[in-house]
PDB file of N, CA and C in Angstrom:
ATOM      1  N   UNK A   1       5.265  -5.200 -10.010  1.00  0.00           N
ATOM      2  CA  UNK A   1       3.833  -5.030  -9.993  1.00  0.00           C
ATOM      3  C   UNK A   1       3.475  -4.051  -8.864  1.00  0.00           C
ATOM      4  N   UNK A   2       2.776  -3.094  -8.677  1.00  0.00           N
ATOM      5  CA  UNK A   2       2.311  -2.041  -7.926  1.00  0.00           C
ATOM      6  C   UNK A   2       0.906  -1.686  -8.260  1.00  0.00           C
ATOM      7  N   UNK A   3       0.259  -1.902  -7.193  1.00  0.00           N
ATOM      8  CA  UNK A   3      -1.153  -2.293  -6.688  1.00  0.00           C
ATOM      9  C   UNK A   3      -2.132  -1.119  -6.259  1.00  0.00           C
ATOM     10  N   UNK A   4      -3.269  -0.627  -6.330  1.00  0.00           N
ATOM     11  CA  UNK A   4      -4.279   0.204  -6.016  1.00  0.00           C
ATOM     12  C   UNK A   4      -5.202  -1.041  -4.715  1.00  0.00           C
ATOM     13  N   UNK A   5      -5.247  -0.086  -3.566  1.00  0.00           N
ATOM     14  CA  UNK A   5      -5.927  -0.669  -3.101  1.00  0.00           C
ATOM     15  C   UNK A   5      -7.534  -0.111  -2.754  1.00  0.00           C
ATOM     16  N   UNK A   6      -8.837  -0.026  -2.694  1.00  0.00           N
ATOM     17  CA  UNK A   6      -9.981   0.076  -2.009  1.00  0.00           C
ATOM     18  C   UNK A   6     -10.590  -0.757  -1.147  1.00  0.00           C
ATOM     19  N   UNK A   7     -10.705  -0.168  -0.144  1.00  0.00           N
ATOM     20  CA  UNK A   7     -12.039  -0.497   1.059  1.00  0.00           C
ATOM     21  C   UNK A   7     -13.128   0.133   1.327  1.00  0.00           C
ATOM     22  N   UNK A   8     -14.113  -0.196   0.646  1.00  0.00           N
ATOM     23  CA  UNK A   8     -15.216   0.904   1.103  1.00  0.00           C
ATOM     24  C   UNK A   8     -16.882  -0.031   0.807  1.00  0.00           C
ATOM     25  N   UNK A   9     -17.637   0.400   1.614  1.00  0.00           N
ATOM     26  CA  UNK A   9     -18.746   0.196   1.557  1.00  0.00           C
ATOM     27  C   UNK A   9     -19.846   0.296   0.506  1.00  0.00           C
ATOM     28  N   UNK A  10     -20.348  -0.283   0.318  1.00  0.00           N
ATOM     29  CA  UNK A  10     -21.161  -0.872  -1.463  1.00  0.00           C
ATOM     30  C   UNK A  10     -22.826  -0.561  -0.973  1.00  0.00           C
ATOM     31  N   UNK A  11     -23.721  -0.175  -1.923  1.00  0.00           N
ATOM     32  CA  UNK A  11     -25.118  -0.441  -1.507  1.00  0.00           C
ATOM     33  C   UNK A  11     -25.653  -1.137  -2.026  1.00  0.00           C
ATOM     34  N   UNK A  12     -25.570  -2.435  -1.111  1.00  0.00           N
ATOM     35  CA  UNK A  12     -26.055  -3.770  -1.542  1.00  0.00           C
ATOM     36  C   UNK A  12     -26.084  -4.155  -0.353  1.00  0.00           C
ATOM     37  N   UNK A  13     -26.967  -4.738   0.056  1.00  0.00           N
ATOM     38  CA  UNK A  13     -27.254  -5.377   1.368  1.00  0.00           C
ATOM     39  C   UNK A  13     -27.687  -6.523   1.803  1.00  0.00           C
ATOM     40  N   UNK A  14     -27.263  -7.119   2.622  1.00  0.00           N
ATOM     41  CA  UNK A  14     -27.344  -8.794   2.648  1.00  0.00           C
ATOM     42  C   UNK A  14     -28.719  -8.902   3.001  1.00  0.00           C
ATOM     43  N   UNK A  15     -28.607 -10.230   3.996  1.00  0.00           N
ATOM     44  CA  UNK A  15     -30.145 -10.935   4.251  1.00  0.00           C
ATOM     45  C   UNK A  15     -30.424 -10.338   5.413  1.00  0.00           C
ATOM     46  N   UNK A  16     -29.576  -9.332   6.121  1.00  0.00           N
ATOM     47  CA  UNK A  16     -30.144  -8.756   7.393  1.00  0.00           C
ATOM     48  C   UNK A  16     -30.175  -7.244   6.984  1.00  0.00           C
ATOM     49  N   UNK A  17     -30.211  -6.503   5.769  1.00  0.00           N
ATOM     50  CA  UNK A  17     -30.387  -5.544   4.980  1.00  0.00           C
ATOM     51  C   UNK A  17     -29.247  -4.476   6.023  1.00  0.00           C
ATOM     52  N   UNK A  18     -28.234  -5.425   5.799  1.00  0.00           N
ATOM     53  CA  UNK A  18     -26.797  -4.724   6.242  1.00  0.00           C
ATOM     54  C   UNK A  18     -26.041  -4.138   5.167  1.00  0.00           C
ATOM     55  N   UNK A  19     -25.167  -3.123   5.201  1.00  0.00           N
ATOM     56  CA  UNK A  19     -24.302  -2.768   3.969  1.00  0.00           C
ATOM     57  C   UNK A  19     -23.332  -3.473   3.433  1.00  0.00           C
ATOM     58  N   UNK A  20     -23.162  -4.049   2.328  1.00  0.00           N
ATOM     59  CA  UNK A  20     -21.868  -5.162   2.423  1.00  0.00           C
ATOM     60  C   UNK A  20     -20.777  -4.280   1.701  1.00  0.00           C
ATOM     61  N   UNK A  21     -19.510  -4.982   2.431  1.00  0.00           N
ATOM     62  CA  UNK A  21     -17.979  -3.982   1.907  1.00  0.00           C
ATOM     63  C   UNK A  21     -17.091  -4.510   1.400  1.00  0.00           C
ATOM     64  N   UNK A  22     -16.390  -4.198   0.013  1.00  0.00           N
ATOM     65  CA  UNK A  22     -15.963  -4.547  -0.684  1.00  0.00           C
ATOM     66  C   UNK A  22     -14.727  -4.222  -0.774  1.00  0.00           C
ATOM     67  N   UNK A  23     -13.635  -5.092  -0.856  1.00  0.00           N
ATOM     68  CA  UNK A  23     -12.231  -4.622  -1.056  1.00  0.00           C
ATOM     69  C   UNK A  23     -11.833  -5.231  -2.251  1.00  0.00           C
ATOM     70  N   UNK A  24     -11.414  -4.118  -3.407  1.00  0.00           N
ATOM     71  CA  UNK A  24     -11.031  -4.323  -4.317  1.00  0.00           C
ATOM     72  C   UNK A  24      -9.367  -3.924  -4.919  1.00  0.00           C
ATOM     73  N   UNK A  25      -8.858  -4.704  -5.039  1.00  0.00           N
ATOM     74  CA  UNK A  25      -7.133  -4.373  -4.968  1.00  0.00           C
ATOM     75  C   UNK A  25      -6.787  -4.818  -6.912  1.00  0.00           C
ATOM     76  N   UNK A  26      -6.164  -3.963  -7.535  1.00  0.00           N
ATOM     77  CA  UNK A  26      -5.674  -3.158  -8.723  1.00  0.00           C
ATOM     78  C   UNK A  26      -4.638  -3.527  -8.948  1.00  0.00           C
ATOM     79  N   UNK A  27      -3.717  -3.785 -10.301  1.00  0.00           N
ATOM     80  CA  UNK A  27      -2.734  -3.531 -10.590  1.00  0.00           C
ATOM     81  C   UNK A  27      -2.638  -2.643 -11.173  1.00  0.00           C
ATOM     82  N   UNK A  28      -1.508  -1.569 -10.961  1.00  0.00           N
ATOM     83  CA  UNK A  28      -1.334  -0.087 -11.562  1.00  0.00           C
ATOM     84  C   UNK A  28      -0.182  -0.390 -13.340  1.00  0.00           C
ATOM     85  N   UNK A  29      -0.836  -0.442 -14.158  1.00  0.00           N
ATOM     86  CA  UNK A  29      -0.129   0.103 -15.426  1.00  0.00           C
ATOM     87  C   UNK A  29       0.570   0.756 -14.986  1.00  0.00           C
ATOM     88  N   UNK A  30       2.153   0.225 -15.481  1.00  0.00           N
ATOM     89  CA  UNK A  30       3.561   0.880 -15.753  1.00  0.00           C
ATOM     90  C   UNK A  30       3.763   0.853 -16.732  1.00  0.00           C
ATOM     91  N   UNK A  31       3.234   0.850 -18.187  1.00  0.00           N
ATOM     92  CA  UNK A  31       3.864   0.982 -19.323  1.00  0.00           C
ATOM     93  C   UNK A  31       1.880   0.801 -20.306  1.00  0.00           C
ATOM     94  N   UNK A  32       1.803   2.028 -20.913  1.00  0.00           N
ATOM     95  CA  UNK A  32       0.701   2.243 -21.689  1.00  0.00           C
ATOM     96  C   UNK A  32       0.137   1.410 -22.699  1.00  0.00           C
ATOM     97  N   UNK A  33       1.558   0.507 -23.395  1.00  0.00           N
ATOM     98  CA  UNK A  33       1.126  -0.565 -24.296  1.00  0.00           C
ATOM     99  C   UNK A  33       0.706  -1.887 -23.604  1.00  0.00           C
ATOM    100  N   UNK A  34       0.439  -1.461 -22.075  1.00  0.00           N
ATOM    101  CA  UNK A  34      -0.452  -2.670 -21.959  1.00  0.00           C
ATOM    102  C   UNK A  34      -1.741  -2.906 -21.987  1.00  0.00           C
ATOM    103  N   UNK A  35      -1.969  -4.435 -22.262  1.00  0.00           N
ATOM    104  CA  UNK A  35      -3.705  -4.529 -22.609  1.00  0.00           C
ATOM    105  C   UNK A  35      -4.239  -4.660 -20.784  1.00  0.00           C
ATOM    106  N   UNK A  36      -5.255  -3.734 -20.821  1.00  0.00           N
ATOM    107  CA  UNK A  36      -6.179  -3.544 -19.340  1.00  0.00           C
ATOM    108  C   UNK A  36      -6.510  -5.116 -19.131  1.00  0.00           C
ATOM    109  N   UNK A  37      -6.764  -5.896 -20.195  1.00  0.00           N
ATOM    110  CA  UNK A  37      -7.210  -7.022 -19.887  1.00  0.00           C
ATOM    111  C   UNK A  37      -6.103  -8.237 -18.753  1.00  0.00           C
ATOM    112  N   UNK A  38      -4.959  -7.674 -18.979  1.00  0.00           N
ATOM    113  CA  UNK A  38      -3.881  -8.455 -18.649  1.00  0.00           C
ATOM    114  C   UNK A  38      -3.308  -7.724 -17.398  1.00  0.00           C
ATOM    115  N   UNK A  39      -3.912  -6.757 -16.740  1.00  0.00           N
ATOM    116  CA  UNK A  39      -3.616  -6.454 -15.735  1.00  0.00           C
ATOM    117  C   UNK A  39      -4.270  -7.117 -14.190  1.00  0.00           C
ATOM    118  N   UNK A  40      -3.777  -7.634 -13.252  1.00  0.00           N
ATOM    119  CA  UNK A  40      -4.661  -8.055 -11.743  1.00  0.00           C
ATOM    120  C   UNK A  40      -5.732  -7.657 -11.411  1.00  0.00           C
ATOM    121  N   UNK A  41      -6.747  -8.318 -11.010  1.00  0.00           N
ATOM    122  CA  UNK A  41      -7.676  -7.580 -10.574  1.00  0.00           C
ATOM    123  C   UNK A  41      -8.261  -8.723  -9.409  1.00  0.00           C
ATOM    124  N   UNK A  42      -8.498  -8.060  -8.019  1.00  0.00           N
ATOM    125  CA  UNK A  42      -9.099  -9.014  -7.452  1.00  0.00           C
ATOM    126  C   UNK A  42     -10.133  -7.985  -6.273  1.00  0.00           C
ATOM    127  N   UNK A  43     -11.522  -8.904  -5.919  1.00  0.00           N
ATOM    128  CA  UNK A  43     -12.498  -8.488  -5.436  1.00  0.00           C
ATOM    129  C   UNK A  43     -12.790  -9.093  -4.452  1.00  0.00           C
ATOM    130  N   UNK A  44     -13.259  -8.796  -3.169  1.00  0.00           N
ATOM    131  CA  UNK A  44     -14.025  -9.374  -2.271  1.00  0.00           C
ATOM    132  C   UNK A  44     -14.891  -8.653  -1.109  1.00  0.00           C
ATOM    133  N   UNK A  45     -15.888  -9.412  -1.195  1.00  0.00           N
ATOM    134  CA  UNK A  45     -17.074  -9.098  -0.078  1.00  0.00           C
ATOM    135  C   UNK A  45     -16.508  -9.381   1.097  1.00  0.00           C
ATOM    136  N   UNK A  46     -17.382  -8.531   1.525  1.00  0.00           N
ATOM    137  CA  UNK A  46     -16.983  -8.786   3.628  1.00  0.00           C
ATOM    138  C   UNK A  46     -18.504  -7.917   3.930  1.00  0.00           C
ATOM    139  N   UNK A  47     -19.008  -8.835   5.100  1.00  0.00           N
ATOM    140  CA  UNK A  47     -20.497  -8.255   5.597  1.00  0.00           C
ATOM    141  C   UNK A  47     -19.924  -7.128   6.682  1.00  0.00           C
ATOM    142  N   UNK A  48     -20.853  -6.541   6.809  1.00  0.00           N
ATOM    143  CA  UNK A  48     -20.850  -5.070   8.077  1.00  0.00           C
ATOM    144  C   UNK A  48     -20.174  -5.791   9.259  1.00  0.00           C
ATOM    145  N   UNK A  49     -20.755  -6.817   9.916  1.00  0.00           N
ATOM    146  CA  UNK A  49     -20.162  -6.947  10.951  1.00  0.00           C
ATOM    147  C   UNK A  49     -18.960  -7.728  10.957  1.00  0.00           C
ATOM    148  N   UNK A  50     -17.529  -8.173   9.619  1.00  0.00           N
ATOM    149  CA  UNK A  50     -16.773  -8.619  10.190  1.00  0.00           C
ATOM    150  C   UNK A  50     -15.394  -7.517   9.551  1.00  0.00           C
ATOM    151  N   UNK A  51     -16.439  -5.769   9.115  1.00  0.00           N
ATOM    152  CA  UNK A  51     -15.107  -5.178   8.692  1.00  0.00           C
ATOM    153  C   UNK A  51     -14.248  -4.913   9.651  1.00  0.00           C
ATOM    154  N   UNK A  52     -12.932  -5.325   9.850  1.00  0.00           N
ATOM    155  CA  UNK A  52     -11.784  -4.723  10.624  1.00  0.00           C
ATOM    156  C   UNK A  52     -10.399  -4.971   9.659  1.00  0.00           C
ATOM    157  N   UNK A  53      -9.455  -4.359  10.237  1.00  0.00           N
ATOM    158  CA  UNK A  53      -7.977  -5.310  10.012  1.00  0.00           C
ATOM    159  C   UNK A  53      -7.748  -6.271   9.260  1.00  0.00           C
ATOM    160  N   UNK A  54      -8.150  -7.615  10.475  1.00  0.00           N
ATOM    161  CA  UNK A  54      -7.739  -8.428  10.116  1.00  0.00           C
ATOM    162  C   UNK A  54      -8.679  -9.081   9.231  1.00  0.00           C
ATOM    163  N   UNK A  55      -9.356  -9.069   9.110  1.00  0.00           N
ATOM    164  CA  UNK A  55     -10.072  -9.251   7.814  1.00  0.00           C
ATOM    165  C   UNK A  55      -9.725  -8.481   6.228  1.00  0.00           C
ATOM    166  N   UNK A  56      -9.125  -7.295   6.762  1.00  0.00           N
ATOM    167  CA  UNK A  56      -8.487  -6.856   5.306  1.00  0.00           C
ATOM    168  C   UNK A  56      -6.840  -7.252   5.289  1.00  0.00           C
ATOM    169  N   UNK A  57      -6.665  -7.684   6.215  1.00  0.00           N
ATOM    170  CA  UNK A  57      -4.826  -8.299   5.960  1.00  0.00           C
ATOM    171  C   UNK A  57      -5.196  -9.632   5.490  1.00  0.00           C
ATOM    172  N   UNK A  58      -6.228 -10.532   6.091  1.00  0.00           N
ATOM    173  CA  UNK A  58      -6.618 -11.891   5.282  1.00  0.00           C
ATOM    174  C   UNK A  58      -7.037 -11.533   3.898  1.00  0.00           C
ATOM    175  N   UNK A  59      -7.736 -10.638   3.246  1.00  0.00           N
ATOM    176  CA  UNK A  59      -7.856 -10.619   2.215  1.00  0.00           C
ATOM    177  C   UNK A  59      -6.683  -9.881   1.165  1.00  0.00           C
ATOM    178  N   UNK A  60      -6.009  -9.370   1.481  1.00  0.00           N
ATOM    179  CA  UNK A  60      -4.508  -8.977   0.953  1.00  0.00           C
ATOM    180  C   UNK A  60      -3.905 -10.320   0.771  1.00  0.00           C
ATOM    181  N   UNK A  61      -3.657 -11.178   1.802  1.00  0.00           N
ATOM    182  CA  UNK A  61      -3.167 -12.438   1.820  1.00  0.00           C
ATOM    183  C   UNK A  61      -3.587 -13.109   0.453  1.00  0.00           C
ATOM    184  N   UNK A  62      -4.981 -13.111   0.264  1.00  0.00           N
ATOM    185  CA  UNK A  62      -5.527 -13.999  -0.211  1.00  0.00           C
ATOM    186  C   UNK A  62      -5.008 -13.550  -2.078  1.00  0.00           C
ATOM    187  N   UNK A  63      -5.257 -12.325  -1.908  1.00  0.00           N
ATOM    188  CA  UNK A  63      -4.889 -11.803  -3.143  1.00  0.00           C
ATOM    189  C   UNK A  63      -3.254 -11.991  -3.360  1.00  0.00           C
ATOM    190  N   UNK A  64      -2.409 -11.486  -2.682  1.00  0.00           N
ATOM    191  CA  UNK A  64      -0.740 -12.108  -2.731  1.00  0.00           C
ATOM    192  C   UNK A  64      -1.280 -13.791  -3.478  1.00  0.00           C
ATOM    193  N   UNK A  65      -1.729 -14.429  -2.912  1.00  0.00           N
ATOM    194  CA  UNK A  65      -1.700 -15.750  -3.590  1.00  0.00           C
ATOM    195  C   UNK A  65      -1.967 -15.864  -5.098  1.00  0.00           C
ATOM    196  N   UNK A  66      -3.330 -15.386  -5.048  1.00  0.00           N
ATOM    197  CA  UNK A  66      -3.926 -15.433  -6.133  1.00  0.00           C
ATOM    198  C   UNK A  66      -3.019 -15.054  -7.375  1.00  0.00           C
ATOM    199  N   UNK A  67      -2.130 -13.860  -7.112  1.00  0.00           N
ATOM    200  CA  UNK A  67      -1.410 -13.351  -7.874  1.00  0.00           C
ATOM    201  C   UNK A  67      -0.513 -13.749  -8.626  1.00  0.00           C
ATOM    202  N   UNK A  68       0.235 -14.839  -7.052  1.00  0.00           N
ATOM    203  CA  UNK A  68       1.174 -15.540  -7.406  1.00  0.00           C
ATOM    204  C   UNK A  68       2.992 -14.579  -6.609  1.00  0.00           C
ATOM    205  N   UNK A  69       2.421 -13.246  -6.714  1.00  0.00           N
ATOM    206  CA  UNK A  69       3.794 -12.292  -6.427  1.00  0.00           C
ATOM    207  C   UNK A  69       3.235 -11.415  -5.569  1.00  0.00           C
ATOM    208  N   UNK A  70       4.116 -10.984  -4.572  1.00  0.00           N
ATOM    209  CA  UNK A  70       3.536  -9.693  -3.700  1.00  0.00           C
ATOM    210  C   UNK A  70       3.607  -8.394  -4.627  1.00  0.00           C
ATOM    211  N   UNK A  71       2.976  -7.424  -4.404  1.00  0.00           N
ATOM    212  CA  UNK A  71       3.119  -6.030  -5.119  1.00  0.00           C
ATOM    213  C   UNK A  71       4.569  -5.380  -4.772  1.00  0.00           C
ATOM    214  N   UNK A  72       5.035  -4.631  -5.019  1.00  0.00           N
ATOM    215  CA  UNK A  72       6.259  -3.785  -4.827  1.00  0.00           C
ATOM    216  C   UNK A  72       5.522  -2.915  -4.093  1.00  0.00           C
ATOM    217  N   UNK A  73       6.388  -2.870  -3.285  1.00  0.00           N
ATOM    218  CA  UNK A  73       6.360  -1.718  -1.809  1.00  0.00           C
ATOM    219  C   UNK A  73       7.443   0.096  -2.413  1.00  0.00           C
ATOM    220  N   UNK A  74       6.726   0.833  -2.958  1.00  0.00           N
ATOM    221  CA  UNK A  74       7.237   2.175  -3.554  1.00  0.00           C
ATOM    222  C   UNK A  74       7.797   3.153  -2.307  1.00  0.00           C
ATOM    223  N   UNK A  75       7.693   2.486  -1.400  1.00  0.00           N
ATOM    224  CA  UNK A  75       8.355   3.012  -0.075  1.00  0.00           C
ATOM    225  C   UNK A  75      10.023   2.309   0.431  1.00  0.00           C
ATOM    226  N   UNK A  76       9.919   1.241  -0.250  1.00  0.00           N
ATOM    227  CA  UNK A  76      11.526   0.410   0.172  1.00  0.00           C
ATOM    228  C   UNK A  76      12.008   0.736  -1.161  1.00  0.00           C
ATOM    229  N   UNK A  77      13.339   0.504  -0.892  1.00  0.00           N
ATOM    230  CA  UNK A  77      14.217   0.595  -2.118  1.00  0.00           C
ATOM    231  C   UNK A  77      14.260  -0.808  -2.797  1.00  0.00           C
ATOM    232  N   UNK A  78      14.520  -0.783  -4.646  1.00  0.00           N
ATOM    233  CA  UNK A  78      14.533  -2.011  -5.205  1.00  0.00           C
ATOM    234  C   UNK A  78      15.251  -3.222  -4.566  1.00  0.00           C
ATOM    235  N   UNK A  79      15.050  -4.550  -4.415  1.00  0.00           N
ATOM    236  CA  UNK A  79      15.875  -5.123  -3.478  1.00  0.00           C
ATOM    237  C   UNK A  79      17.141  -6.125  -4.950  1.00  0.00           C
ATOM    238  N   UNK A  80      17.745  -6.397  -4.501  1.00  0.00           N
ATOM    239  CA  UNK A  80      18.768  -6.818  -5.795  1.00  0.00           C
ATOM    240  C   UNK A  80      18.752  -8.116  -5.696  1.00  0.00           C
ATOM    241  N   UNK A  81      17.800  -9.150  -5.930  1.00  0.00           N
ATOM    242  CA  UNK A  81      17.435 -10.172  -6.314  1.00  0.00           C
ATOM    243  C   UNK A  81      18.063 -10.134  -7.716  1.00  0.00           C
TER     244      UNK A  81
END
């Protein structure tokens, strides 16, 4: 599985008419006969004042779970599991 990631800022604004930011992380189609429907998809809000880091490594986390599997890292070599 190999993943698209975004972080970026949305115009939508909370109750203190702050910008809220959205990280949305993808699974990338490796093979065309698949249905879009059956690919990962996960979303989450974060308000202006708690974008950093660690707030986007907690939400990576959160998504690894959700998933069930970490994404493949296209920078390491296949590991022989």
């Amino acid at each position: 599985m190999i993943w698209e990631l975004d972080f970026y800022s949305r115009p939508i604004l909370d109750e203190n008419k702050k910008k809220q930011w959205e990280v949305l992380i993808c699974e990338t189609p490796t093979d065309i006969s698949r249905s879009p429907d059956s690919l990962f998809v996960y979303s989450q809000f974060c308000a202006n004042t708690s974008v950093n880091s660690l707030w986007l490594q907690e939400a990576i986390q959160k998504a690894i779970a959700a998933a069930g599997e970490p994404p493949k890292n296209p920078f390491l070599p296949p590991s022989d599991e």
